[in-house]
PDB file of N, CA and C in Angstrom:
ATOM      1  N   UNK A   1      80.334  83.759  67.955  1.00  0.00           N
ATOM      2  CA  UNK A   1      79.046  84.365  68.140  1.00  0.00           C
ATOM      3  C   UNK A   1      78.578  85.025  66.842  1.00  0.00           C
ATOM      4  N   UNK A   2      79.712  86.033  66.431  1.00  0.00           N
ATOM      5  CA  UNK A   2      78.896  86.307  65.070  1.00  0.00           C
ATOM      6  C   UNK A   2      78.806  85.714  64.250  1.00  0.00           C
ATOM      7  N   UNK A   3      79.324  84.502  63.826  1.00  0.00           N
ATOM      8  CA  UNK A   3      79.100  83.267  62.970  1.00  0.00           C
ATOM      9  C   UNK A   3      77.992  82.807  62.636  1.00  0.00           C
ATOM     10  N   UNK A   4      77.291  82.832  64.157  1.00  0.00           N
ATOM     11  CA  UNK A   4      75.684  82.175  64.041  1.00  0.00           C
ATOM     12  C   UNK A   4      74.423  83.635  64.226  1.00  0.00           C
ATOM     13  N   UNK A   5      74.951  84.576  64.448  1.00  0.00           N
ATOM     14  CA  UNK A   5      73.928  85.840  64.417  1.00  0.00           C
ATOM     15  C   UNK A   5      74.166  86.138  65.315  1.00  0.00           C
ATOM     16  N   UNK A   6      74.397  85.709  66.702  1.00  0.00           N
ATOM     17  CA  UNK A   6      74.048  85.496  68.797  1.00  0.00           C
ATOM     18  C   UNK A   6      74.794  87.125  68.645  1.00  0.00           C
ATOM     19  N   UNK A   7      73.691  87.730  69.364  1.00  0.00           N
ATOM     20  CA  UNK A   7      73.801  89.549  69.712  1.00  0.00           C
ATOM     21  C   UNK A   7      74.185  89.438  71.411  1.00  0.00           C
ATOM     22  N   UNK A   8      73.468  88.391  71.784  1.00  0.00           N
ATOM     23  CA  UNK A   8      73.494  88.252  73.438  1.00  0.00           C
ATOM     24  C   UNK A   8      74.815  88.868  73.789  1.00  0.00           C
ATOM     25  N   UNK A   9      75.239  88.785  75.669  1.00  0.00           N
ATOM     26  CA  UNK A   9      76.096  88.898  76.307  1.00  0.00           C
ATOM     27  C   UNK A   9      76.239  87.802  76.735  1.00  0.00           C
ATOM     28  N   UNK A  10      78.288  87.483  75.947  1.00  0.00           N
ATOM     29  CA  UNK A  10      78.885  86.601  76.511  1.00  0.00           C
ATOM     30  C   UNK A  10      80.017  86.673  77.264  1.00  0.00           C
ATOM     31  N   UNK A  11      80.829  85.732  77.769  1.00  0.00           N
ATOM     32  CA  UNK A  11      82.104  86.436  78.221  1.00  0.00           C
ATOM     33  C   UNK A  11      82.951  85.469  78.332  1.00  0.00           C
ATOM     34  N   UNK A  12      84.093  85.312  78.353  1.00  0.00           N
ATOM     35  CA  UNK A  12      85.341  84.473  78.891  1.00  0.00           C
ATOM     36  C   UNK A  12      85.981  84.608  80.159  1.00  0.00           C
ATOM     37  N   UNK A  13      85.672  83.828  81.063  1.00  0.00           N
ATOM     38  CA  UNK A  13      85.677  83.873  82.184  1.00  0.00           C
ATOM     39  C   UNK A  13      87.421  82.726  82.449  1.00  0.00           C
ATOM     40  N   UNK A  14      88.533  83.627  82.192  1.00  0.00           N
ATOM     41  CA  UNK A  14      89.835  82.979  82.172  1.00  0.00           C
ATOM     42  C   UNK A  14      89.973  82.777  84.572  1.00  0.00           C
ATOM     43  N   UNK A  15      89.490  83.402  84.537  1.00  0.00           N
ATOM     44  CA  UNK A  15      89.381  83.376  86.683  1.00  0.00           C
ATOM     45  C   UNK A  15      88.876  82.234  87.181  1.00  0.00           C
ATOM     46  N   UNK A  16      87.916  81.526  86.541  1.00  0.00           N
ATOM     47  CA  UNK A  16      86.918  80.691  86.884  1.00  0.00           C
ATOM     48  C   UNK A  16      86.295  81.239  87.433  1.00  0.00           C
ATOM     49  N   UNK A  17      85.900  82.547  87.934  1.00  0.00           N
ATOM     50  CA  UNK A  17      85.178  82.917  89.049  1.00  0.00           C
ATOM     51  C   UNK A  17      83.635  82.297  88.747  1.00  0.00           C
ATOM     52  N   UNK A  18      83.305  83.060  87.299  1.00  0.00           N
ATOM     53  CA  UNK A  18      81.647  82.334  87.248  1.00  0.00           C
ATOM     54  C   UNK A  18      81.455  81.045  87.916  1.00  0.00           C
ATOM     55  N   UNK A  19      82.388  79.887  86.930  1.00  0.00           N
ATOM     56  CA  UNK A  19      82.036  78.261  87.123  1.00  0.00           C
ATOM     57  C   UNK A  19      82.280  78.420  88.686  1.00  0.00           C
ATOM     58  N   UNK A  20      82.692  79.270  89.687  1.00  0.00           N
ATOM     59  CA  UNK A  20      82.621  78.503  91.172  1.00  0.00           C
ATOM     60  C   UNK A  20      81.730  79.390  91.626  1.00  0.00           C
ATOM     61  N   UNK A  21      80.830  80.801  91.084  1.00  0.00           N
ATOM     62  CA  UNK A  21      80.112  81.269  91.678  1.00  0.00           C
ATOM     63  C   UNK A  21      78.474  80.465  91.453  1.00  0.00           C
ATOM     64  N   UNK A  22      78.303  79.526  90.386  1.00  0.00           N
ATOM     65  CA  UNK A  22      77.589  78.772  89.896  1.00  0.00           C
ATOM     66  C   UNK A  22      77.362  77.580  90.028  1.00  0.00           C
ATOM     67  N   UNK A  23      78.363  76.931  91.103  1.00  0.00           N
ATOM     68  CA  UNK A  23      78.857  75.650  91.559  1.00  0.00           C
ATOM     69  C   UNK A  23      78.880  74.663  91.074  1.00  0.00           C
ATOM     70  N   UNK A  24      79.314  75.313  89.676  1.00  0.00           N
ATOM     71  CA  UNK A  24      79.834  73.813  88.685  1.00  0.00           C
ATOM     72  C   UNK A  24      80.779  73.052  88.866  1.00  0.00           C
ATOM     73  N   UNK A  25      80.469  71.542  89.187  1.00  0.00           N
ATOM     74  CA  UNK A  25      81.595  70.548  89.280  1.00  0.00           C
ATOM     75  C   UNK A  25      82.627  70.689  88.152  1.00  0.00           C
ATOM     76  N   UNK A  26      82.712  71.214  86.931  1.00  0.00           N
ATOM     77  CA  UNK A  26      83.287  71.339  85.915  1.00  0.00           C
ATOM     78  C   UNK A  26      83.691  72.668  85.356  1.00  0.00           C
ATOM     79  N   UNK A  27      84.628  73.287  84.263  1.00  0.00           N
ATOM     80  CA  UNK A  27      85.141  74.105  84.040  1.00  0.00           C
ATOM     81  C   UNK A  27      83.533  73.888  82.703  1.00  0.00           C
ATOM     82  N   UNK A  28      83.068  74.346  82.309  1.00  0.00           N
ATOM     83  CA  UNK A  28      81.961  74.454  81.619  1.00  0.00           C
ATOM     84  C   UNK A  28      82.311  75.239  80.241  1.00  0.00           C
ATOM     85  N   UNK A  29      81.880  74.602  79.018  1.00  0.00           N
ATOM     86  CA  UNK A  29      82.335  75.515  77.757  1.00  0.00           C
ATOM     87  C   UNK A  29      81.427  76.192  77.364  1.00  0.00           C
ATOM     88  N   UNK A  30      79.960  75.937  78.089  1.00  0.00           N
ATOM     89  CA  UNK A  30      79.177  76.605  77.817  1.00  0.00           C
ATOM     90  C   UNK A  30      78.034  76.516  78.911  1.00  0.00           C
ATOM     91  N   UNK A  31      77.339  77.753  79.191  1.00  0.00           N
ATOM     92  CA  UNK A  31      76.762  78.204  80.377  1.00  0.00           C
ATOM     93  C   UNK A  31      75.987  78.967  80.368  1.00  0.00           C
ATOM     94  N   UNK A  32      74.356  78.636  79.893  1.00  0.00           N
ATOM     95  CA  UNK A  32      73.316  79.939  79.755  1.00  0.00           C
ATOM     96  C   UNK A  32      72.913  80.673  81.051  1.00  0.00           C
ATOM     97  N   UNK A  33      73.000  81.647  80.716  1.00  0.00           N
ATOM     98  CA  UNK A  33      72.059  82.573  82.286  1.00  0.00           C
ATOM     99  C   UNK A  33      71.148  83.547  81.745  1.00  0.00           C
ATOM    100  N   UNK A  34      70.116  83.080  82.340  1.00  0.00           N
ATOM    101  CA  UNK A  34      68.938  84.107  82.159  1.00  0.00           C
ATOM    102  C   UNK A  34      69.530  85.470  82.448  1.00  0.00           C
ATOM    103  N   UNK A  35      68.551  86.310  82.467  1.00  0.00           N
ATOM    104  CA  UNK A  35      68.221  87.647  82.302  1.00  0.00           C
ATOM    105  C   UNK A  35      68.173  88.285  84.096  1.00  0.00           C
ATOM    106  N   UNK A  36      67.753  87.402  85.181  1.00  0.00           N
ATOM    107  CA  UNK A  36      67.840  87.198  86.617  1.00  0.00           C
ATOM    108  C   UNK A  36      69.203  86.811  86.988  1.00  0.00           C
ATOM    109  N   UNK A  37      70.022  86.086  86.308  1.00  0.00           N
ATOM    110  CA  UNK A  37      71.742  85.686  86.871  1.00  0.00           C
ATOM    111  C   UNK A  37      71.282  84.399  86.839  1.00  0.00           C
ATOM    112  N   UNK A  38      70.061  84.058  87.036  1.00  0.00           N
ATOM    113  CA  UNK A  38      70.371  82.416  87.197  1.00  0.00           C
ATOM    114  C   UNK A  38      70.635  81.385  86.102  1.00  0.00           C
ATOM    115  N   UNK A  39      70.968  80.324  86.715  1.00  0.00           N
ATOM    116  CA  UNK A  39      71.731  79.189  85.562  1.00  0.00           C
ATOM    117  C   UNK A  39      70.557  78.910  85.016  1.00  0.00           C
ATOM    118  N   UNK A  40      70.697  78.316  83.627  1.00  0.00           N
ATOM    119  CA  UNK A  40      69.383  77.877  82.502  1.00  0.00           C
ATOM    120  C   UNK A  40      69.734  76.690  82.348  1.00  0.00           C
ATOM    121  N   UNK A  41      71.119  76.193  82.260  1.00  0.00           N
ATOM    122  CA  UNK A  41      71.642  75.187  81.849  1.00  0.00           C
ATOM    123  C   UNK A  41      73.014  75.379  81.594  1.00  0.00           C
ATOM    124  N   UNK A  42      73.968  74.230  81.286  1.00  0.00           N
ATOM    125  CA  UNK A  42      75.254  74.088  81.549  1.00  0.00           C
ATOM    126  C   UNK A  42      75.899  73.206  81.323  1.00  0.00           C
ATOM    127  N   UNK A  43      76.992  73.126  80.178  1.00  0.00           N
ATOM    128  CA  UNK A  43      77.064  71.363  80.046  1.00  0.00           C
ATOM    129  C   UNK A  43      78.634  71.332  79.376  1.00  0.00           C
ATOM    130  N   UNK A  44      79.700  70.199  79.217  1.00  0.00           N
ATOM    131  CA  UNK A  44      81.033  70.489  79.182  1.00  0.00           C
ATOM    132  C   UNK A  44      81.556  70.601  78.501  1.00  0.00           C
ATOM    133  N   UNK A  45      80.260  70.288  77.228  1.00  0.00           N
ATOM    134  CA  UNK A  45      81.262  71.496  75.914  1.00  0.00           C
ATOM    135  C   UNK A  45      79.703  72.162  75.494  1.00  0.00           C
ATOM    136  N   UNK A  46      79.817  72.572  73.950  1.00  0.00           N
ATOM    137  CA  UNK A  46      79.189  73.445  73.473  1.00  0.00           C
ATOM    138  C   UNK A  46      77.854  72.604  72.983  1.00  0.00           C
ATOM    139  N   UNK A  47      76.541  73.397  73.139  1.00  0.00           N
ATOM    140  CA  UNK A  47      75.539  73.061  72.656  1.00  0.00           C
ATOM    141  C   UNK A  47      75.248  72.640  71.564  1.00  0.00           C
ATOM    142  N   UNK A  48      74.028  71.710  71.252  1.00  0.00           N
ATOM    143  CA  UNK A  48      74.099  71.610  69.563  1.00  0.00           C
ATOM    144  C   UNK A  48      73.194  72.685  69.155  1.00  0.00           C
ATOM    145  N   UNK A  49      73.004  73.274  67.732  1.00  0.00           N
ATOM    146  CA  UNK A  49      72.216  74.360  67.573  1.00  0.00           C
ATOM    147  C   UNK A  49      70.932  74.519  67.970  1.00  0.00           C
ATOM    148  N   UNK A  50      70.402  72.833  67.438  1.00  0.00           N
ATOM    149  CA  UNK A  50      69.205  72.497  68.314  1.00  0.00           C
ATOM    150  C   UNK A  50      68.926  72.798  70.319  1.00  0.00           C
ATOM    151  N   UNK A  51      69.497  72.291  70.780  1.00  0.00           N
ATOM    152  CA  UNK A  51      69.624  72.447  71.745  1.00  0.00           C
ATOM    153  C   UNK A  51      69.270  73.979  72.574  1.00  0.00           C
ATOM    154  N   UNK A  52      70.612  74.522  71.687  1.00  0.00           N
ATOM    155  CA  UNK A  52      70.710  76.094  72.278  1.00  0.00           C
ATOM    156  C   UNK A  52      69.658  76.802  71.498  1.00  0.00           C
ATOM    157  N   UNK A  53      68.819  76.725  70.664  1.00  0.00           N
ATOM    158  CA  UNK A  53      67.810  77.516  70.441  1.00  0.00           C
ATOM    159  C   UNK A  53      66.567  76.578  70.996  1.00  0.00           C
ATOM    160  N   UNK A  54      66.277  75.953  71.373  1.00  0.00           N
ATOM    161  CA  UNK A  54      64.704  75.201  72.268  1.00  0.00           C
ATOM    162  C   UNK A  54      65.522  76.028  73.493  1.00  0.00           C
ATOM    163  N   UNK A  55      66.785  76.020  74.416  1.00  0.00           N
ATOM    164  CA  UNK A  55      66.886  76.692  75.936  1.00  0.00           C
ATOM    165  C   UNK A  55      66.203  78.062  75.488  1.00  0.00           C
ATOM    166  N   UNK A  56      67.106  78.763  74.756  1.00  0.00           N
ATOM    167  CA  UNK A  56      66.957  80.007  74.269  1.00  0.00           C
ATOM    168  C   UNK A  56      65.191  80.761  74.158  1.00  0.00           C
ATOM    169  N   UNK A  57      64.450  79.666  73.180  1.00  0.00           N
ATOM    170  CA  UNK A  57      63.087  80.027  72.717  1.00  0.00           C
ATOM    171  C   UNK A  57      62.632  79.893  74.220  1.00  0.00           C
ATOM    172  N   UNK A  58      62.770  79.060  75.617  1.00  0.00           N
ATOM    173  CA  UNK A  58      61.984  78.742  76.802  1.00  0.00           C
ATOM    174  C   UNK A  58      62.478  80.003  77.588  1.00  0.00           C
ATOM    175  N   UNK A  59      62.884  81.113  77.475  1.00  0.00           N
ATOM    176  CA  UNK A  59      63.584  82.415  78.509  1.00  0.00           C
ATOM    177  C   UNK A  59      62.276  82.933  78.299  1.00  0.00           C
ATOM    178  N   UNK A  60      61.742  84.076  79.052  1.00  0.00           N
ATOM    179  CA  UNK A  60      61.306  84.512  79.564  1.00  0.00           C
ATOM    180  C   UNK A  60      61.684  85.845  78.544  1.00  0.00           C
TER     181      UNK A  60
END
């Protein structure tokens, strides 16, 4: 995270609890959630930079 600037809240979720409270078919390496809890997107490894800044710029 500090590599690329990202101030956000992240976390490591070693329980799985998120990925089954989110009902991901997959253990997910990466997992945006809005500012509401809800999912933004989700996918089974890590975003490309592109990617994660167009989700990012569309929040609210």
């Amino acid at each position: 995270m500090s590599r690329y600037g990202l101030t956000f809240t992240n976390l490591w979720d070693s329980s799985d609890t998120v990925r089954r409270h989110y009902g991901s078919p997959y253990t997910s390496r990466a997992l945006l959630v809005d500012k509401q809890g809800n999912r933004v997107e989700q996918a089974p490894s890590l975003f490309s930079a592109a990617r994660f800044q167009g989700l990012v710029d569309n929040l609210d």
